[in-house]
Every structure is written in structure tokens, then in C-alpha cells.
PDB file of N, CA and C in Angstrom:
ATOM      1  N   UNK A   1      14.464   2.283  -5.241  1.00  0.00           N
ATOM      2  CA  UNK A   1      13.310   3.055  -4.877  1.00  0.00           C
ATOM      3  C   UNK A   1      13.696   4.410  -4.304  1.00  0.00           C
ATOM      4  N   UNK A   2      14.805   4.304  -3.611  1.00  0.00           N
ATOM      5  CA  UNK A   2      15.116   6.083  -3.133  1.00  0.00           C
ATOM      6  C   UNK A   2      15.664   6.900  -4.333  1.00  0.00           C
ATOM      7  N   UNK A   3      16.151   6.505  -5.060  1.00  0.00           N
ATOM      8  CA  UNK A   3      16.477   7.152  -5.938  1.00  0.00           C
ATOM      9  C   UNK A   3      15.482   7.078  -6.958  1.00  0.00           C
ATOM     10  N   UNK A   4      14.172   6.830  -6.960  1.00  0.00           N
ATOM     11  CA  UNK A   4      13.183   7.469  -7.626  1.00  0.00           C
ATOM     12  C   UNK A   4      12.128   8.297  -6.824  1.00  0.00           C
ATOM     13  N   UNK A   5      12.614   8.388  -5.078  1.00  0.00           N
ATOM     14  CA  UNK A   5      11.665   8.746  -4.950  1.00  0.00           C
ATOM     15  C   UNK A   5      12.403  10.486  -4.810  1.00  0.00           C
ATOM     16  N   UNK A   6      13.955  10.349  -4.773  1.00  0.00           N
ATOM     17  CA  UNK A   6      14.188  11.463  -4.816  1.00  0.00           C
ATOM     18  C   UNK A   6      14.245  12.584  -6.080  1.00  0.00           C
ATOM     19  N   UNK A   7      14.666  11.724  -7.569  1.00  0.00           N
ATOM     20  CA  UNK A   7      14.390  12.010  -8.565  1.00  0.00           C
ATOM     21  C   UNK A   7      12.254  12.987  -8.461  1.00  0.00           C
ATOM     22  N   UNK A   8      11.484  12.351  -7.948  1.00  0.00           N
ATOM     23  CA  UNK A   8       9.946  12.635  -7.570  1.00  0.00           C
ATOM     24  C   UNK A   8      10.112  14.350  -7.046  1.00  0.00           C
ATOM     25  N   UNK A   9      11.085  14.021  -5.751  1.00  0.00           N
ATOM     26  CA  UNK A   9      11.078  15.283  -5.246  1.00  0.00           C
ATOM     27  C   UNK A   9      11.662  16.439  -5.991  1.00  0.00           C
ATOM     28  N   UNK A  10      12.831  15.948  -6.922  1.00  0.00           N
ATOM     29  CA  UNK A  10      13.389  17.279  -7.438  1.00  0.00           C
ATOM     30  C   UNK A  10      12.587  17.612  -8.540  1.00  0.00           C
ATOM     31  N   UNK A  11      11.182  16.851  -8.995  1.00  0.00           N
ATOM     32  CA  UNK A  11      10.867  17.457  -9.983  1.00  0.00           C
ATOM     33  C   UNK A  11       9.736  17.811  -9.556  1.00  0.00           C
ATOM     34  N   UNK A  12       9.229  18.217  -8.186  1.00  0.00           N
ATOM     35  CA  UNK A  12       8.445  18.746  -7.513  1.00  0.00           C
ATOM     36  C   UNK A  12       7.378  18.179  -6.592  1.00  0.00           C
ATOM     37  N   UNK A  13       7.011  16.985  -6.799  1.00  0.00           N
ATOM     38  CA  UNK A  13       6.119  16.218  -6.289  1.00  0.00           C
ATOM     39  C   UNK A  13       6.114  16.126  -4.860  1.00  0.00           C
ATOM     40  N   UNK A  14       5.099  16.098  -4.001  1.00  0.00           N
ATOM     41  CA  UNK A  14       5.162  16.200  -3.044  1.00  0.00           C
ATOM     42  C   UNK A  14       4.679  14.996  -2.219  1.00  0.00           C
ATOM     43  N   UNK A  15       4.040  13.594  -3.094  1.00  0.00           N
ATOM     44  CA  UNK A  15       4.112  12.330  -2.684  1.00  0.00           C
ATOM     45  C   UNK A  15       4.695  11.361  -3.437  1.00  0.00           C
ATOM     46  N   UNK A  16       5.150  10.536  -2.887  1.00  0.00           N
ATOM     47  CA  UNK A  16       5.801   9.083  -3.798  1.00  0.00           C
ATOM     48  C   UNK A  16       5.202   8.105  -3.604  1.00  0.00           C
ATOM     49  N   UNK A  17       3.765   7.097  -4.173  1.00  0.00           N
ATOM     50  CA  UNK A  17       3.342   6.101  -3.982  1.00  0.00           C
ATOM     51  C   UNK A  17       4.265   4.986  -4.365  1.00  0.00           C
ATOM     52  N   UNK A  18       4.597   4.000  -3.608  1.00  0.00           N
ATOM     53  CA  UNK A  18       5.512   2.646  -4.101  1.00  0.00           C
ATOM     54  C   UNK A  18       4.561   1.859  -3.447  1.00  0.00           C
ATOM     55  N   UNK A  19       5.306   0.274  -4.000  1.00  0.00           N
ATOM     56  CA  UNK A  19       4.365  -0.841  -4.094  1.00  0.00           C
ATOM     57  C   UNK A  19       5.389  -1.813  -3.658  1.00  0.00           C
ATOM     58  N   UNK A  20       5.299  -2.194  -2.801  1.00  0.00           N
ATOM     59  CA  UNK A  20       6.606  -2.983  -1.915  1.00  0.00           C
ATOM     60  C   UNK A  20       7.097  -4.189  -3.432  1.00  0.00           C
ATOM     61  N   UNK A  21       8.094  -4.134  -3.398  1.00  0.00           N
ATOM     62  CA  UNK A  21       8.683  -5.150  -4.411  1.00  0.00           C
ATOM     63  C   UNK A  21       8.914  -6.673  -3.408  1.00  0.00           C
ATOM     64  N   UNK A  22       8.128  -7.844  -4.307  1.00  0.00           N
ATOM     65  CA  UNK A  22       8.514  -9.094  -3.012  1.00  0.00           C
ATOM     66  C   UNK A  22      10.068  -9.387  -3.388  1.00  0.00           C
ATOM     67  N   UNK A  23      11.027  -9.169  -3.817  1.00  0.00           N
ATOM     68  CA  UNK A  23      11.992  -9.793  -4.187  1.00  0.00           C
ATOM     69  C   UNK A  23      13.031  -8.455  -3.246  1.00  0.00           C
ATOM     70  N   UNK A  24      12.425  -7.797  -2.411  1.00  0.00           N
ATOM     71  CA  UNK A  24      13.297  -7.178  -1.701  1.00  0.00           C
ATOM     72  C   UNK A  24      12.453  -7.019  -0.050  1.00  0.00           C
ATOM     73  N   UNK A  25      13.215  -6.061   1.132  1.00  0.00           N
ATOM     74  CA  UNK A  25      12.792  -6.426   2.091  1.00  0.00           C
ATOM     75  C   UNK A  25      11.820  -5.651   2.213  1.00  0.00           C
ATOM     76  N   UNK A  26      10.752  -5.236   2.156  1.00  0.00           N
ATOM     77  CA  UNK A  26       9.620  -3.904   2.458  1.00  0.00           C
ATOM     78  C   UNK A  26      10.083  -2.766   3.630  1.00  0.00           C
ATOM     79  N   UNK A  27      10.654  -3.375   4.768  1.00  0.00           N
ATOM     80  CA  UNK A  27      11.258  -2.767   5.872  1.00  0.00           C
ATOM     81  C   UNK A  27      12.515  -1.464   5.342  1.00  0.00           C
ATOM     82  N   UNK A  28      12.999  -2.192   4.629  1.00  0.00           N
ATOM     83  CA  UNK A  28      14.424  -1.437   4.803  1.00  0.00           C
ATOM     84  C   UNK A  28      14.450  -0.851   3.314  1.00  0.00           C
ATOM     85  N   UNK A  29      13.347  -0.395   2.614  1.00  0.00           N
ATOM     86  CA  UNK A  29      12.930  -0.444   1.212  1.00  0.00           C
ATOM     87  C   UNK A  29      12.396   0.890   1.514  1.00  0.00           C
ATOM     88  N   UNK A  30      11.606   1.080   2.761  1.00  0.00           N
ATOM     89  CA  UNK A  30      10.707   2.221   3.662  1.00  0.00           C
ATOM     90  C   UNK A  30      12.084   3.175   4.137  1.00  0.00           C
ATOM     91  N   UNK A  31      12.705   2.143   4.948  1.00  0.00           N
ATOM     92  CA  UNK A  31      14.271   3.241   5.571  1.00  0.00           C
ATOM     93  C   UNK A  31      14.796   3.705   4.626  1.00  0.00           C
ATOM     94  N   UNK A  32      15.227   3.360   3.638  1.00  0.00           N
ATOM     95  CA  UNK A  32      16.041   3.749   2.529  1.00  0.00           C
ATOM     96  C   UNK A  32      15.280   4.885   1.710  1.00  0.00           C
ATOM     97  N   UNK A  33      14.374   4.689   1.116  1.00  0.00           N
ATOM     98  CA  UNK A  33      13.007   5.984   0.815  1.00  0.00           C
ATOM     99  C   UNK A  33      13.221   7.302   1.773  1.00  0.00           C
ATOM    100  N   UNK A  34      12.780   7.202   2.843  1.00  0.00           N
ATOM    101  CA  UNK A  34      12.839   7.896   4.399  1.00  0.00           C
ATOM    102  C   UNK A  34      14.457   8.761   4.311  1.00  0.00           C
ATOM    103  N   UNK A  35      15.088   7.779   4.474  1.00  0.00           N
ATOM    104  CA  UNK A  35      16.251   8.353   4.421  1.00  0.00           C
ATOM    105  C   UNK A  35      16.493   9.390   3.245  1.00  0.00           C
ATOM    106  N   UNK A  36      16.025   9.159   1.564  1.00  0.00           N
ATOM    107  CA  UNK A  36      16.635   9.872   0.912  1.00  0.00           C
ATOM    108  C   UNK A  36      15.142  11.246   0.496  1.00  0.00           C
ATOM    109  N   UNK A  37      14.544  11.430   1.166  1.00  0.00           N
ATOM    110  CA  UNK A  37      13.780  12.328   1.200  1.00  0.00           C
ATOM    111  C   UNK A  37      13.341  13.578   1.857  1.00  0.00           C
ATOM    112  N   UNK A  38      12.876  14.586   1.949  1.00  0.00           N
ATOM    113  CA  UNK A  38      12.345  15.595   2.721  1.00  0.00           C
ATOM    114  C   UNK A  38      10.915  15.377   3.738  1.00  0.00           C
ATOM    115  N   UNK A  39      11.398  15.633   4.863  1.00  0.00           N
ATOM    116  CA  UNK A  39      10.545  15.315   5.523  1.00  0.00           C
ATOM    117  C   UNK A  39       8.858  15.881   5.194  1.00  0.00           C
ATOM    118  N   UNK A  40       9.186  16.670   4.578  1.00  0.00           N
ATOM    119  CA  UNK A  40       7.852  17.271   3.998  1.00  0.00           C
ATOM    120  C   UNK A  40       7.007  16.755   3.430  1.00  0.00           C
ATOM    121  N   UNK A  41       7.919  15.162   2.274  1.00  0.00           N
ATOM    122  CA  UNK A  41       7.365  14.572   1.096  1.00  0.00           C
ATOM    123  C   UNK A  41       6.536  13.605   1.905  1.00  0.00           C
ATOM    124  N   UNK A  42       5.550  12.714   1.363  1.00  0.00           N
ATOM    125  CA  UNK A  42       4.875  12.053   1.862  1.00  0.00           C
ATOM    126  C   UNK A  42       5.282  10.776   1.217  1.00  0.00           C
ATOM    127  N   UNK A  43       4.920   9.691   1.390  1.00  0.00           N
ATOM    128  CA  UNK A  43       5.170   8.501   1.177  1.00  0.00           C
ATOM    129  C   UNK A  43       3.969   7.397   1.729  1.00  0.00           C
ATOM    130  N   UNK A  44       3.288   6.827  -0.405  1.00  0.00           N
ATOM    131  CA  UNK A  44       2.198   5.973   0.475  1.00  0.00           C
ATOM    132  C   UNK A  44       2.473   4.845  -0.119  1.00  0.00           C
ATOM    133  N   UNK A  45       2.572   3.838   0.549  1.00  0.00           N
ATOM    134  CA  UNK A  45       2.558   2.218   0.172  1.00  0.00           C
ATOM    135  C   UNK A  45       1.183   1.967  -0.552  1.00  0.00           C
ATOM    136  N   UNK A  46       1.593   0.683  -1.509  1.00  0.00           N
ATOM    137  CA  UNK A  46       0.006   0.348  -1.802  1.00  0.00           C
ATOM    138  C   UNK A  46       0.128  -1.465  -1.272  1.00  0.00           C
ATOM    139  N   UNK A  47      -0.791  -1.846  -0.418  1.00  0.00           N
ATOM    140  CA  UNK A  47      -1.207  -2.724  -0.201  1.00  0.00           C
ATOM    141  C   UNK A  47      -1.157  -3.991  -0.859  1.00  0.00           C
ATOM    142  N   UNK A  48      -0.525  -3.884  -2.205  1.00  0.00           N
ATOM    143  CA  UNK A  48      -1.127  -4.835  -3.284  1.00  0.00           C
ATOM    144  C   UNK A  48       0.031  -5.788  -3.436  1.00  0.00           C
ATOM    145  N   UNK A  49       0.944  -6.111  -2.565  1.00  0.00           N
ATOM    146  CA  UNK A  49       1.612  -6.957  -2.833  1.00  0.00           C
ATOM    147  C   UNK A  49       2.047  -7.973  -1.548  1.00  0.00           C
ATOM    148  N   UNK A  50       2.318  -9.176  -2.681  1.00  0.00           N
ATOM    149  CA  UNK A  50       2.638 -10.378  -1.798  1.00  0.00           C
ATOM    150  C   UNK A  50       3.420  -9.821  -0.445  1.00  0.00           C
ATOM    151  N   UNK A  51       4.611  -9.407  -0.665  1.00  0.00           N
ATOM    152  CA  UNK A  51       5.529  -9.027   0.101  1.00  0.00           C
ATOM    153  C   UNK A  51       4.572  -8.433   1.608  1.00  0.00           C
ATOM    154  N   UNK A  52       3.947  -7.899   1.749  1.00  0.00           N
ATOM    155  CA  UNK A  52       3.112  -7.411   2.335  1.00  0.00           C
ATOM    156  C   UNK A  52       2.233  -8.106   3.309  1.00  0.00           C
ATOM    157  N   UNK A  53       1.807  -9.645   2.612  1.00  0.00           N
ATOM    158  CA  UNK A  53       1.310 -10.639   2.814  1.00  0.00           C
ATOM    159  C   UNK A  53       1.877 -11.887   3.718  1.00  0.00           C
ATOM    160  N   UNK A  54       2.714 -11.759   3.274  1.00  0.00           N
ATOM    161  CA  UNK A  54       3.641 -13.162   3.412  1.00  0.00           C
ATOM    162  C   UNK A  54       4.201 -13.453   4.889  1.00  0.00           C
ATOM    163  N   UNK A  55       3.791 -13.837   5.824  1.00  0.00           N
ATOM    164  CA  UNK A  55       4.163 -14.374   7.208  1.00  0.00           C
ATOM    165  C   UNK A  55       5.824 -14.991   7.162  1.00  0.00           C
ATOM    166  N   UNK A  56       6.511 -14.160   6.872  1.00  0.00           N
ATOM    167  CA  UNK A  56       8.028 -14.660   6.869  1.00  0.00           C
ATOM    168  C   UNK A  56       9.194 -13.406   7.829  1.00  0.00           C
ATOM    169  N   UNK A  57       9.979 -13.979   7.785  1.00  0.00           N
ATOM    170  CA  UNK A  57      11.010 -12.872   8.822  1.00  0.00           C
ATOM    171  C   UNK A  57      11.101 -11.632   8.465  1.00  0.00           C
ATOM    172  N   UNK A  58      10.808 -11.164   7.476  1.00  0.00           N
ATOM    173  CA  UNK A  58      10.508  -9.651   6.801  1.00  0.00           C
ATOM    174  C   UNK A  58       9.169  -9.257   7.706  1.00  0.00           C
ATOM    175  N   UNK A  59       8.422  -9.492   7.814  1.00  0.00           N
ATOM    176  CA  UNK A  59       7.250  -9.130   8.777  1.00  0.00           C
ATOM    177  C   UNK A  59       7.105  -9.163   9.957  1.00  0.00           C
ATOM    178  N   UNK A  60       6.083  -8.125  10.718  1.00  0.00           N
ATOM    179  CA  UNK A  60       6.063  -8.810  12.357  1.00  0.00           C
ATOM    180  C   UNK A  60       4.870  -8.927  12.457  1.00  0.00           C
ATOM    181  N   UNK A  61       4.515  -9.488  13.656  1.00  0.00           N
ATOM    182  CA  UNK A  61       3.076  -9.483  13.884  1.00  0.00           C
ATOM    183  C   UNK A  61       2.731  -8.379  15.037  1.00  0.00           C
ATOM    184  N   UNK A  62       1.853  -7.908  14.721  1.00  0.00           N
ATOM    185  CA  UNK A  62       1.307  -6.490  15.123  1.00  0.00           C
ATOM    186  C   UNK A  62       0.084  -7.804  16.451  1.00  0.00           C
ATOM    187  N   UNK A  63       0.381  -7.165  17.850  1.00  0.00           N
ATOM    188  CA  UNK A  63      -0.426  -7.877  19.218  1.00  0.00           C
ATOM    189  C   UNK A  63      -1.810  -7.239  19.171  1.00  0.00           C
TER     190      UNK A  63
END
């Protein structure tokens, strides 16, 4: 995913929508994105996946 979202940026785009993949961690899927981008670019998740869902150690619970 960072390396498409940076591929995004060099060809001008100024957001990268991704869609959390469940077969990876969503957390460190976000850091890794983050990391290979300009702070300028925006970055929007879409809601639509299990991964997202799923009450397992990848998630926290928000009090």
C-alpha cells in the first residue's frame, strides 16, 4: 500500500483512498502509508472492511 500510495503522489494526486486489507494489520498498513508520503497528501480509509470490524488484537476499543 505505500508504494501505491506513493506511486499516487508522484503522479500528482493529492488523496489516496485505501480499504484496509483483512489479511494484513490496518494499524501498521496506516504507519507505513504515513510514513511513505507528503504530509500534504491526504489519506482516506473506507470503512468497508472486515478488518475494520473484527474485535481481535489488531483493534482497540475506543472508552
Amino acid at each position: 500500500m505505500a508504494s501505491e500510495a506513493r506511486l499516487g503522489t508522484s503522479l500528482g494526486f493529492r488523496v489516496h483512498k485505501v480499504k484496509a486489507r483483512d489479511w494484513e494489520d490496518p494499524i501498521a498498513q496506516a504507519a507505513a502509508i504515513c510514513a511513505a508520503i507528503p504530509k500534504e497528501m491526504k489519506v482516506w480509509s473506507s470503512g468497508h472492511s472486515r478488518a475494520l470490524h473484527r474485535p481481535d488484537q489488531r483493534t482497540r476499543k475506543i472508552p
